[in-house]
C-alpha atoms as a PDB file:
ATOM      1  CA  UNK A   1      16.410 -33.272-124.513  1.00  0.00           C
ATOM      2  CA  UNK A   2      15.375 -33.360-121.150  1.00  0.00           C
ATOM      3  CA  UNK A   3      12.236 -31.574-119.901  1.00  0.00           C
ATOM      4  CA  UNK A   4      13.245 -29.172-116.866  1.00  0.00           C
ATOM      5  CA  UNK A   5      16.230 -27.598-116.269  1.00  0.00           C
ATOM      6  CA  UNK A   6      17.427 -28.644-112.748  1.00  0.00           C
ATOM      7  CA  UNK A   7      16.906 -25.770-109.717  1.00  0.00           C
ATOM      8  CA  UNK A   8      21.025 -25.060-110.481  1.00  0.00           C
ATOM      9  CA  UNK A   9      20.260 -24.559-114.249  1.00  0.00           C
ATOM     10  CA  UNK A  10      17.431 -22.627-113.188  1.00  0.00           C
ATOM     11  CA  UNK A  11      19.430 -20.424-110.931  1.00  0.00           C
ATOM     12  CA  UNK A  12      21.892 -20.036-113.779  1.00  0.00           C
ATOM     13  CA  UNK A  13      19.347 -19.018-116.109  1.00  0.00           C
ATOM     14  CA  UNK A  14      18.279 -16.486-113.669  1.00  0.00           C
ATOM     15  CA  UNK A  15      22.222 -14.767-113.552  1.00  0.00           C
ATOM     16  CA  UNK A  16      22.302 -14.976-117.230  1.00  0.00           C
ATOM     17  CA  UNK A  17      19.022 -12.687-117.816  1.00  0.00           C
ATOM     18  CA  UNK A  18      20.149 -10.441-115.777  1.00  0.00           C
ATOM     19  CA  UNK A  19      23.154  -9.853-117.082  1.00  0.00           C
ATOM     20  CA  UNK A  20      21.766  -9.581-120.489  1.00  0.00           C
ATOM     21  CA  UNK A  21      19.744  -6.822-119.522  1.00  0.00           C
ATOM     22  CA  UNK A  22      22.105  -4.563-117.917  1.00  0.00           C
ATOM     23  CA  UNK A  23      24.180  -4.242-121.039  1.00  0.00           C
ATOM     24  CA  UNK A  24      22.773  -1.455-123.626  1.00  0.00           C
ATOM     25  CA  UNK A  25      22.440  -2.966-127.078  1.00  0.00           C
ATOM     26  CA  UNK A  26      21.754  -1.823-130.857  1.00  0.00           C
ATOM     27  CA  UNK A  27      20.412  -5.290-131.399  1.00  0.00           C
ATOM     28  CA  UNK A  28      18.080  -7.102-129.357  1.00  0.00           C
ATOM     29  CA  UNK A  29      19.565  -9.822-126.676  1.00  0.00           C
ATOM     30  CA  UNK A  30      16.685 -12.430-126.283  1.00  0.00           C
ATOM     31  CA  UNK A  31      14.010  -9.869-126.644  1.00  0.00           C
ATOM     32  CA  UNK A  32      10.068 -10.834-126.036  1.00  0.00           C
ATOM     33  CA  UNK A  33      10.105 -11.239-129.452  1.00  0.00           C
ATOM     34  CA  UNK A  34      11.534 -14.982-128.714  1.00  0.00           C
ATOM     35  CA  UNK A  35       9.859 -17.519-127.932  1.00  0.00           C
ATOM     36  CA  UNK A  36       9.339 -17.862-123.993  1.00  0.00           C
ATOM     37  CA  UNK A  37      11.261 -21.227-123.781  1.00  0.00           C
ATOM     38  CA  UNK A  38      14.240 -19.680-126.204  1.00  0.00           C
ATOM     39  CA  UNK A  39      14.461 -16.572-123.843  1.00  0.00           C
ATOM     40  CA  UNK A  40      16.888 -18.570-121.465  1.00  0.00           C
ATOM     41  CA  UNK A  41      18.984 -20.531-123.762  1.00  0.00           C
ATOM     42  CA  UNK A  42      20.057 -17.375-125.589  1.00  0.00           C
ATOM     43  CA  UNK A  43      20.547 -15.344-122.085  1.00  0.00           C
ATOM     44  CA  UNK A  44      23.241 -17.966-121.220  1.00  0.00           C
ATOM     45  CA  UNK A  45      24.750 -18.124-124.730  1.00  0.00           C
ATOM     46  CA  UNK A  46      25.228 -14.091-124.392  1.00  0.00           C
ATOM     47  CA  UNK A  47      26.019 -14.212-121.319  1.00  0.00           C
ATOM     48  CA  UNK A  48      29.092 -16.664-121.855  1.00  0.00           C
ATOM     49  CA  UNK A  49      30.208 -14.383-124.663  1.00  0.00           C
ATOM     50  CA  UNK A  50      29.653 -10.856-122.868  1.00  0.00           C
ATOM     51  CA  UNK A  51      31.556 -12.305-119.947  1.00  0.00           C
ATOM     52  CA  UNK A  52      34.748 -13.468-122.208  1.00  0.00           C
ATOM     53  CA  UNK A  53      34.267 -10.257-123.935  1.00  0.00           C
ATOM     54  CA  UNK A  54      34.340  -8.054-120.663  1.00  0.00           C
ATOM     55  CA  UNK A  55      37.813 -10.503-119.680  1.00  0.00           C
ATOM     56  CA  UNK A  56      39.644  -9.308-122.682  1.00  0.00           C
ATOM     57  CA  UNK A  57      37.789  -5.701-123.037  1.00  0.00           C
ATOM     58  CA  UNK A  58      37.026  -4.552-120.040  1.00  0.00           C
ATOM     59  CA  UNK A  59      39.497  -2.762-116.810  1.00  0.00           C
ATOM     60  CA  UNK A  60      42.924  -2.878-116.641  1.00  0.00           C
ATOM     61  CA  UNK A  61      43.992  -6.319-116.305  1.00  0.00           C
ATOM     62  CA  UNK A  62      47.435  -7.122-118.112  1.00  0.00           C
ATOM     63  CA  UNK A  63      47.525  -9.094-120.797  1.00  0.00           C
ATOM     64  CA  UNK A  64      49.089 -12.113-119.498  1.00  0.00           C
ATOM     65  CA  UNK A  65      45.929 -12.082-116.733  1.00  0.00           C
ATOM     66  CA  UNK A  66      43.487 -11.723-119.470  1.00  0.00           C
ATOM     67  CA  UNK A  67      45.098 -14.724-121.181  1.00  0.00           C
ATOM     68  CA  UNK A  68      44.479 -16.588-118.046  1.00  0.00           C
ATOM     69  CA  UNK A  69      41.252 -16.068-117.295  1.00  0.00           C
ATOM     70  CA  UNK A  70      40.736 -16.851-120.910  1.00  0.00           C
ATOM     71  CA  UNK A  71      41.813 -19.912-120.493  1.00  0.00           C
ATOM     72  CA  UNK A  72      40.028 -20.831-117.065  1.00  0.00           C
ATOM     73  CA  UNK A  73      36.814 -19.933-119.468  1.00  0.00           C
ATOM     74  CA  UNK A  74      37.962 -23.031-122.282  1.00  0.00           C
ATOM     75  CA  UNK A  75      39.067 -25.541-119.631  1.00  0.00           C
ATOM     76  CA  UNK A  76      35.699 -24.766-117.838  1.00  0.00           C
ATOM     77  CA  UNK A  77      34.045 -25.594-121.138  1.00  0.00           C
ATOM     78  CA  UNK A  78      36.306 -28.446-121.274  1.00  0.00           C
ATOM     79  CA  UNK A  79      34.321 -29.354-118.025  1.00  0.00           C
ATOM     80  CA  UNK A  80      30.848 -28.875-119.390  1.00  0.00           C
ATOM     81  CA  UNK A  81      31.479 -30.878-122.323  1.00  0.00           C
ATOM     82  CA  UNK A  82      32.719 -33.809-120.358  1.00  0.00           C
ATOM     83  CA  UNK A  83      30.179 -33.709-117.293  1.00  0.00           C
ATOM     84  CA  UNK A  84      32.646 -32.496-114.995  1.00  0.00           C
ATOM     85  CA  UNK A  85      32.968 -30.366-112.131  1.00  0.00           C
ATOM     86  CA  UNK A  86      31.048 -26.893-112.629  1.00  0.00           C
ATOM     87  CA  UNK A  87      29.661 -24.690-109.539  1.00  0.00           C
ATOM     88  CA  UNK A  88      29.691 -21.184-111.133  1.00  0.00           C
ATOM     89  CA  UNK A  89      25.664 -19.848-112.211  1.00  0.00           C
ATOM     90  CA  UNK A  90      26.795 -19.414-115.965  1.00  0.00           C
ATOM     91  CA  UNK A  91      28.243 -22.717-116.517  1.00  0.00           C
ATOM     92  CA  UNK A  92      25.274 -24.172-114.831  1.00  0.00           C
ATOM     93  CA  UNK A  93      23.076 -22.389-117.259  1.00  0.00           C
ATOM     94  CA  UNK A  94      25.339 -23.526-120.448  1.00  0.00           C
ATOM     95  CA  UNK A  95      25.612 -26.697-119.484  1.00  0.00           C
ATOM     96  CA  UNK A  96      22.117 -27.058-119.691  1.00  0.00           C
ATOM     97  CA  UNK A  97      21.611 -25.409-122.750  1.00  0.00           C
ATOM     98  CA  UNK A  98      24.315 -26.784-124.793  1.00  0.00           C
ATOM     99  CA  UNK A  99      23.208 -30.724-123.249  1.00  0.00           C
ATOM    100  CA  UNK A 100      19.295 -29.723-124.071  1.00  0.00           C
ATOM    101  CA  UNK A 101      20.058 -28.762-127.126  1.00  0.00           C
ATOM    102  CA  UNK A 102      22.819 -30.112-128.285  1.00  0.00           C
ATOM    103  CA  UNK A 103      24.959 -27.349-129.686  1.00  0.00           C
ATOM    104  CA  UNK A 104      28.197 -28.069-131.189  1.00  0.00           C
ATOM    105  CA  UNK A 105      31.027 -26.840-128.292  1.00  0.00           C
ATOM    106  CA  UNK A 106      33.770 -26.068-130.564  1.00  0.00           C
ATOM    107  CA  UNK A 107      31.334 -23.036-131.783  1.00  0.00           C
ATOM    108  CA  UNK A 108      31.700 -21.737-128.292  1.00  0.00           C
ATOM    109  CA  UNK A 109      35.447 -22.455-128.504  1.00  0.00           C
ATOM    110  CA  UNK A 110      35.432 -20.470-131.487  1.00  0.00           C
ATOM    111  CA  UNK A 111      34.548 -17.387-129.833  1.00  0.00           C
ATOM    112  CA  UNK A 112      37.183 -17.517-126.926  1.00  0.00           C
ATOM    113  CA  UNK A 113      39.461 -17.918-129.837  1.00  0.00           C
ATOM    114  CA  UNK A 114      38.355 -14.459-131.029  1.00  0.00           C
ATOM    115  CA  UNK A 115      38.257 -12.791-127.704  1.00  0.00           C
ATOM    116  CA  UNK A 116      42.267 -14.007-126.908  1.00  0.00           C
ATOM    117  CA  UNK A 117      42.994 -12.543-130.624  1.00  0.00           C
ATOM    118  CA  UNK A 118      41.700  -9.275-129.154  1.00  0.00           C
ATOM    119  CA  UNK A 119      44.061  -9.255-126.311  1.00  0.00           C
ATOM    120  CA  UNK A 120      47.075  -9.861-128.827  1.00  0.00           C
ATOM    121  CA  UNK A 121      45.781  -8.370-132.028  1.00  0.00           C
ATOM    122  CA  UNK A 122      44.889  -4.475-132.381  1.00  0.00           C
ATOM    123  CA  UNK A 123      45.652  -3.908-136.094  1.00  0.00           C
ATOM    124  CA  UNK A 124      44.374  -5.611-139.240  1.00  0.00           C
ATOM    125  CA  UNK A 125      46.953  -5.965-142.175  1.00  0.00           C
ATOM    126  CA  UNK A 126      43.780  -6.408-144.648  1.00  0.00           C
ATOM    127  CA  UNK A 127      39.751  -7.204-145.086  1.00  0.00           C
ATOM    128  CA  UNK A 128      40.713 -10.630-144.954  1.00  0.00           C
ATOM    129  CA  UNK A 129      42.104 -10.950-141.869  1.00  0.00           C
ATOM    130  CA  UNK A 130      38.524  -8.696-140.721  1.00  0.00           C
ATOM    131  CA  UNK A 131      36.713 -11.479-142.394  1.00  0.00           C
ATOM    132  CA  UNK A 132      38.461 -14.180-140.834  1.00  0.00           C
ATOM    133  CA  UNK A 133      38.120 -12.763-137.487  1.00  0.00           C
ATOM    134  CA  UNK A 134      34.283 -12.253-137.838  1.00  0.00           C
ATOM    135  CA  UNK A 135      34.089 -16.211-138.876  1.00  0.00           C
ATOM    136  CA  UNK A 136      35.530 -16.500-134.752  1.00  0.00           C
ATOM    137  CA  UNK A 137      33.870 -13.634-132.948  1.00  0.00           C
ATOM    138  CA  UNK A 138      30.436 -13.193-134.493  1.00  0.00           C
ATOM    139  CA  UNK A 139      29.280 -16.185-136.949  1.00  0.00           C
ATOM    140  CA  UNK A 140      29.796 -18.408-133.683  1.00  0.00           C
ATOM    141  CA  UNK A 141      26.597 -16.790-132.180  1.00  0.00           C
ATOM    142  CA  UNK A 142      24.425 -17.274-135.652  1.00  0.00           C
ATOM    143  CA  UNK A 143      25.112 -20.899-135.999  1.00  0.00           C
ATOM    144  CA  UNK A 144      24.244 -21.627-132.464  1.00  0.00           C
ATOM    145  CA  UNK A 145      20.798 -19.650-132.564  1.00  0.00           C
ATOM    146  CA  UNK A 146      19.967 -22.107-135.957  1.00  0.00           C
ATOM    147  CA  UNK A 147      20.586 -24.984-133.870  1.00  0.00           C
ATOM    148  CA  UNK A 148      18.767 -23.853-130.779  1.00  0.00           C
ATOM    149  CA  UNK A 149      15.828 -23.730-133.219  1.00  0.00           C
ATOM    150  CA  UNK A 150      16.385 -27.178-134.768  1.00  0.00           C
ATOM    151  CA  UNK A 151      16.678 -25.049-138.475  1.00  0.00           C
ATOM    152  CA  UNK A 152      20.339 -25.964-139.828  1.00  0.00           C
ATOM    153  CA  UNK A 153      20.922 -26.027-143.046  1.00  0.00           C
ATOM    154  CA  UNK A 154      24.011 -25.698-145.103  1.00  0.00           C
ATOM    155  CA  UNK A 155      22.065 -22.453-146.922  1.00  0.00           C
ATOM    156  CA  UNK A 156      21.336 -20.350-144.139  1.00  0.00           C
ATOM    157  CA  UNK A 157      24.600 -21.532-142.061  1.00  0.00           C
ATOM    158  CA  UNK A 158      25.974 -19.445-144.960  1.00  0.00           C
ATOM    159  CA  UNK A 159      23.340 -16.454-144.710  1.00  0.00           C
ATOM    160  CA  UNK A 160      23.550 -16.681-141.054  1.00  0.00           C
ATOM    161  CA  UNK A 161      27.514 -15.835-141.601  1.00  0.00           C
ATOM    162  CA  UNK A 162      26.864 -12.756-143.588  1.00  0.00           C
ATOM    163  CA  UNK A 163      24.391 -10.912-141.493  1.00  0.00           C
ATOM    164  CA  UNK A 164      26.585 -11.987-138.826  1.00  0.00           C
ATOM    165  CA  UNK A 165      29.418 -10.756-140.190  1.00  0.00           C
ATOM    166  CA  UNK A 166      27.356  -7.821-141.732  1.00  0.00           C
ATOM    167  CA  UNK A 167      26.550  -6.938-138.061  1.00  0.00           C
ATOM    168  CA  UNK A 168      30.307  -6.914-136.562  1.00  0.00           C
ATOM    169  CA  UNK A 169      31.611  -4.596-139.257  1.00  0.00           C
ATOM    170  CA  UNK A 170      28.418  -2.437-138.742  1.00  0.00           C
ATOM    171  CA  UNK A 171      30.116  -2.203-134.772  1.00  0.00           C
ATOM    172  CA  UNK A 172      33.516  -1.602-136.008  1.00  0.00           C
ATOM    173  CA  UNK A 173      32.046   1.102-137.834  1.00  0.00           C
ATOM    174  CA  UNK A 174      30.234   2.783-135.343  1.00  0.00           C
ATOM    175  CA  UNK A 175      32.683   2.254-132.576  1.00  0.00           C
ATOM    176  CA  UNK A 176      35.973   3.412-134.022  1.00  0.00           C
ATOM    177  CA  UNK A 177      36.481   6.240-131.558  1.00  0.00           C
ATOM    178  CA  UNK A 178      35.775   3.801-128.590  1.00  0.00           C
ATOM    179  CA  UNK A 179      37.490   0.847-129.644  1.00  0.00           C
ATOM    180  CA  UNK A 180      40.750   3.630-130.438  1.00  0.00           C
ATOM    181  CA  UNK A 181      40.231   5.369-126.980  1.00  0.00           C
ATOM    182  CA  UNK A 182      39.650   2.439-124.587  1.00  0.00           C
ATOM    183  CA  UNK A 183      41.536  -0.747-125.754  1.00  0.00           C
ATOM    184  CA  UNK A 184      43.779   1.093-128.730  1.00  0.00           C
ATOM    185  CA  UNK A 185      42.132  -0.879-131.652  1.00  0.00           C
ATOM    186  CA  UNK A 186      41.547  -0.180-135.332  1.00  0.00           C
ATOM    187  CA  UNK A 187      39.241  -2.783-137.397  1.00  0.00           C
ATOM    188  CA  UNK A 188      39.978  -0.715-140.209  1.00  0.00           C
ATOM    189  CA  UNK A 189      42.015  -2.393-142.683  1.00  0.00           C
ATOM    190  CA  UNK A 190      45.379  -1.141-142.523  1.00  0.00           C
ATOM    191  CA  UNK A 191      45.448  -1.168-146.568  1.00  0.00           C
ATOM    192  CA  UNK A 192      42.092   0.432-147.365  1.00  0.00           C
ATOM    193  CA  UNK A 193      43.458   3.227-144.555  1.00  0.00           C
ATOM    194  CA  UNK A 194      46.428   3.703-147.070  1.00  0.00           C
ATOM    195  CA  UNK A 195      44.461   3.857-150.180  1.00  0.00           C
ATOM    196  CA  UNK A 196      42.072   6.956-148.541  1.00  0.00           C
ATOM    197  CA  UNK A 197      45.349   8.444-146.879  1.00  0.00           C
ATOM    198  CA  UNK A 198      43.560   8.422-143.743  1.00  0.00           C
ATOM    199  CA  UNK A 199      46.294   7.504-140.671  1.00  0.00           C
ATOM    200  CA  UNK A 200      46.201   6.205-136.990  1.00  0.00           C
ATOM    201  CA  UNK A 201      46.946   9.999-135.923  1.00  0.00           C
ATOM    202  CA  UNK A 202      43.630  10.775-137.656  1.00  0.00           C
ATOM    203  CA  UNK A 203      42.156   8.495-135.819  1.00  0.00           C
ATOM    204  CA  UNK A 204      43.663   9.340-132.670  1.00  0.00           C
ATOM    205  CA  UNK A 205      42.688  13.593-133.030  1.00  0.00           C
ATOM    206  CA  UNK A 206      39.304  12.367-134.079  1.00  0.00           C
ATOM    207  CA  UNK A 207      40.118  14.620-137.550  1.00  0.00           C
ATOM    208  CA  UNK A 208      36.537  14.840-139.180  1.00  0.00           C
ATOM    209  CA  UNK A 209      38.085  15.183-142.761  1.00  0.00           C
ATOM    210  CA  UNK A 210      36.431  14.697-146.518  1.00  0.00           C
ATOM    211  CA  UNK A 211      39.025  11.527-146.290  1.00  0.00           C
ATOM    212  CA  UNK A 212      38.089   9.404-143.349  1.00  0.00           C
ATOM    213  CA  UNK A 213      34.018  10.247-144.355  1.00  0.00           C
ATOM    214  CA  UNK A 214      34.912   8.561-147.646  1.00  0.00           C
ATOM    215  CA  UNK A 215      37.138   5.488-145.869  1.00  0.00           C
ATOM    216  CA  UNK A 216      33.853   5.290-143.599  1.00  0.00           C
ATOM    217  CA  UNK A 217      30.936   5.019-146.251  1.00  0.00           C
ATOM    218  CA  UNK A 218      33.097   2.658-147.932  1.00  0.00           C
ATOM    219  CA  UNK A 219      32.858   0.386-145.040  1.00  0.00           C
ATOM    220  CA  UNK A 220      29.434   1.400-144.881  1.00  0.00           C
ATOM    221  CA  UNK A 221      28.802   0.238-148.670  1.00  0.00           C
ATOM    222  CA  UNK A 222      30.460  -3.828-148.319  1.00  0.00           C
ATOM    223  CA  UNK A 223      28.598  -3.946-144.882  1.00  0.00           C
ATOM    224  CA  UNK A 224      25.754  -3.114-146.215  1.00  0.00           C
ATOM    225  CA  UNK A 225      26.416  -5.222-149.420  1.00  0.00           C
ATOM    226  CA  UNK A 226      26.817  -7.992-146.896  1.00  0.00           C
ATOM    227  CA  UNK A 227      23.835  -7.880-144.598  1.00  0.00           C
ATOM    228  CA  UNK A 228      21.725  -7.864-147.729  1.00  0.00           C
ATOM    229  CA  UNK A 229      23.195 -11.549-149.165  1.00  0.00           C
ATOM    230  CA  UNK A 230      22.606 -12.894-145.778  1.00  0.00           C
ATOM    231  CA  UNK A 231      18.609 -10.584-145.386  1.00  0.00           C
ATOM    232  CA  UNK A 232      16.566 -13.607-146.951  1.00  0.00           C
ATOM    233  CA  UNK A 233      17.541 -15.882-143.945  1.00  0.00           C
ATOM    234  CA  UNK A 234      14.811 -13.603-142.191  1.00  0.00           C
ATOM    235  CA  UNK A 235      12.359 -14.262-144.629  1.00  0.00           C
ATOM    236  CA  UNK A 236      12.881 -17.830-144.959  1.00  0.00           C
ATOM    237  CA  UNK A 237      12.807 -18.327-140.922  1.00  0.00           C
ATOM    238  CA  UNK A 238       9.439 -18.792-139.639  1.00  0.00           C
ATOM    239  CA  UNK A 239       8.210 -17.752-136.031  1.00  0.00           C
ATOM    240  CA  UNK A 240       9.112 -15.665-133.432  1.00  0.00           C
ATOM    241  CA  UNK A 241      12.128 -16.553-134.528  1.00  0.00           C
ATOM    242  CA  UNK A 242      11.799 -15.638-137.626  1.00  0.00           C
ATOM    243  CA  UNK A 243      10.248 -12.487-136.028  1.00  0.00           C
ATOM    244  CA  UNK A 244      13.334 -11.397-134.155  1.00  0.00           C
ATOM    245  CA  UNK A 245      15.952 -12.580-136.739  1.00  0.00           C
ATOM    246  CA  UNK A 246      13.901  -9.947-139.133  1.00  0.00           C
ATOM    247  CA  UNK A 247      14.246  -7.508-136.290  1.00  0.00           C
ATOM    248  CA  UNK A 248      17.849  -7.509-135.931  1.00  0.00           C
ATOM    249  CA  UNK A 249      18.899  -6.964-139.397  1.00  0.00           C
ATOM    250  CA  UNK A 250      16.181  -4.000-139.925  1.00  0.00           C
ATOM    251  CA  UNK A 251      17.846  -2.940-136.773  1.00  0.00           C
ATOM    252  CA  UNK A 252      21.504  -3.151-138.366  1.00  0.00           C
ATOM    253  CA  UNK A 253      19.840  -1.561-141.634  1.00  0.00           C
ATOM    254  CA  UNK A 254      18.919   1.259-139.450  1.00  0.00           C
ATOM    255  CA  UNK A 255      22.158   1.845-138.232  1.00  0.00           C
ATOM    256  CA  UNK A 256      23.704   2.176-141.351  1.00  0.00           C
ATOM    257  CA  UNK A 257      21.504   4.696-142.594  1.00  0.00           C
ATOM    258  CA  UNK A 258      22.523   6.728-139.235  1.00  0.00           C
ATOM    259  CA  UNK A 259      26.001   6.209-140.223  1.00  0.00           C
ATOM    260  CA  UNK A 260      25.826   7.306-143.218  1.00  0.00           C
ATOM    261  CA  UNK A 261      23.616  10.342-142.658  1.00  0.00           C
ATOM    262  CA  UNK A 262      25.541  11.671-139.913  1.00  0.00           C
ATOM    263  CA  UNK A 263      28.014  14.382-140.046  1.00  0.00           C
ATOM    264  CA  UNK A 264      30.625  13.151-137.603  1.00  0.00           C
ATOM    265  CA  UNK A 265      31.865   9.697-138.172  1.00  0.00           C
ATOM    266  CA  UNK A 266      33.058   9.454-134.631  1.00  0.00           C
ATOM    267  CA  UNK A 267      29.845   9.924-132.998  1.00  0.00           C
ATOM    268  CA  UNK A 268      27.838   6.732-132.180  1.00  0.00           C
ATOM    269  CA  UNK A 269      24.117   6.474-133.272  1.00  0.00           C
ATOM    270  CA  UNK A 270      21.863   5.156-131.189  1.00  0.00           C
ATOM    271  CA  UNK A 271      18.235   3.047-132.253  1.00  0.00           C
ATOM    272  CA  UNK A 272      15.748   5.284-130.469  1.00  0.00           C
ATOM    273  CA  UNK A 273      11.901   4.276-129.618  1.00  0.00           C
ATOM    274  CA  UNK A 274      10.606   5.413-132.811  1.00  0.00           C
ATOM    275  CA  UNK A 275      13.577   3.581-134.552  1.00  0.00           C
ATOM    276  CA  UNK A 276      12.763   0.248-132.689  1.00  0.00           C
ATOM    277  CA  UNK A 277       9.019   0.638-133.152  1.00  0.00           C
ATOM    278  CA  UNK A 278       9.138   1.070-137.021  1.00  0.00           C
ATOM    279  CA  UNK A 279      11.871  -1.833-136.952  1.00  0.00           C
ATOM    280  CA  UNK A 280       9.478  -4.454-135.139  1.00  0.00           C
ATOM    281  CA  UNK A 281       6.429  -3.612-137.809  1.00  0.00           C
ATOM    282  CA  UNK A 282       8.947  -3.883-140.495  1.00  0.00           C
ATOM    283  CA  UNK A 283       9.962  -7.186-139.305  1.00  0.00           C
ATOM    284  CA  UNK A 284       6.211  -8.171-138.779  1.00  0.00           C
ATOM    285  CA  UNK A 285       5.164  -6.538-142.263  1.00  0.00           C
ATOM    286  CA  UNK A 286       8.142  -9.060-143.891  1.00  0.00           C
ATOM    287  CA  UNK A 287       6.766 -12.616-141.935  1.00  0.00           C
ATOM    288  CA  UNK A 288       3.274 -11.716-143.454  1.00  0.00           C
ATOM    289  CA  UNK A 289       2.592 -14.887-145.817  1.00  0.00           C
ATOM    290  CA  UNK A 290       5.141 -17.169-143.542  1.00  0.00           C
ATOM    291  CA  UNK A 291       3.352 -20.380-142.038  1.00  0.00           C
END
């Protein structure tokens, strides 16, 4: 691992953290409570997947265009991975995080995978198909922050998945109105939809009925079932680390209380100060006893 990043990297780094900040989050994107020399790593690693996120989410770009510029994104990783030609801030900044710490590539493949599935896909026959798409579009990020901290293991590789997973299903929950209204998605399975009766029309007139509130809390319940087999990775991890890892599933905890206390499953519920103040001692109160 080399010591410095060069003045290019540095510059990159610089892009990345910006970026990072001037997208709203639930969940913390390399927060203070990371380590200083973590801080920059993780800005490029969101930064690489907000950016492939905004080419298949964001505008009005045709489908054919998104699947180009999709595929601009994997041959440029192509380029990192070999050494060749980059000149764009971001891939400066991965290409010195993924060479410094040596994080597998095909995990970031893995997530433009996920992001062209979301320019093709906008229904889900079943919760295994949900599942599957998670292991692509969220478990990606997980893996990669356990090897930018040197602690992989085959065990929390496999908690790492579930709060991971725990966490996209917690979004899918919480954004069904926006994911409906601006790209014409449903992460809902299309079978568990049948079994409540609730339809895409219900969806579409935002109908607040005794139905979709049970379809919802029933999401609710397996995400919830979820982030808790994955909740002792936190407890295990030590550090700042540890700290924010702690952090971010209190934080998805949180928002599935709101969900499930609120009246209108279309609204979106927000962490507020005293929310994120009472999450940080909770994560703190759990890391008491941790060396």
């Amino acid at each position: 691992m080399s010591i410095e990043p060069s003045s290019a990297a540095r510059q990159g780094y610089q892009w990345c953290r910006r970026l990072a900040q001037s997208h709203y989050e639930n969940f913390p994107v390399a927060s203070r409570l990371l380590p200083g020399r973590l801080r920059d790593p993780v800005a490029a690693i969101y930064a690489f997947a907000r950016t492939a996120d905004d080419i298949a989410d964001e505008g009005d770009a045709s489908s054919e265009l998104r699947f180009h510029r999709l595929k601009e994104m994997e041959m440029a990783l192509d380029a990192v991975e070999t050494g060749g030609a980059i000149d764009s801030p971001l891939l400066q900044a991965l290409a010195d995080t993924i060479s410094r710490y040596r994080l597998p590539v095909n995990l970031f493949r893995d997530l433009l995978g996920a992001f062209r599935q979301d320019v093709s896909k906008t229904r889900y026959t079943d919760f295994e198909e949900i599942m599957d798409y998670c292991s692509r579009s969220a478990n990606p990020v997980g893996r990669l922050m356990l090897y930018l901290t040197g602690q992989v293991s085959e065990g929390k590789l496999l908690m790492s998945d579930a709060v991971c997973s725990a966490l996209q299903l917690i979004n899918f929950v919480q954004d069904i109105d926006r994911d409906y209204r601006e790209n014409h998605r449903i992460y809902i399975p299309m079978d568990e939809m049948q079994r409540f009766a609730v339809s895409e029309e219900d969806i579409d007139q935002r109908r607040n009925s005794p139905r979709l509130r049970q379809l919802i809390h029933f999401q609710i319940q397996r995400a919830e079932e979820l982030l808790g087999s994955g909740s002792l990775l936190g407890r295990q991890t030590r550090g700042r680390f540890g700290l924010e890892l702690r952090a971010v599933i209190l934080g998805g905890s949180r928002i599935l209380e709101k969900l499930r206390q609120q009246d209108d499953p279309f609204d979106r519920p927000r962490l507020n100060s005293t929310d994120r103040v009472r999450i940080i001692w909770g994560a703190f109160k759990q890391g008491i006893g941790l060396i």
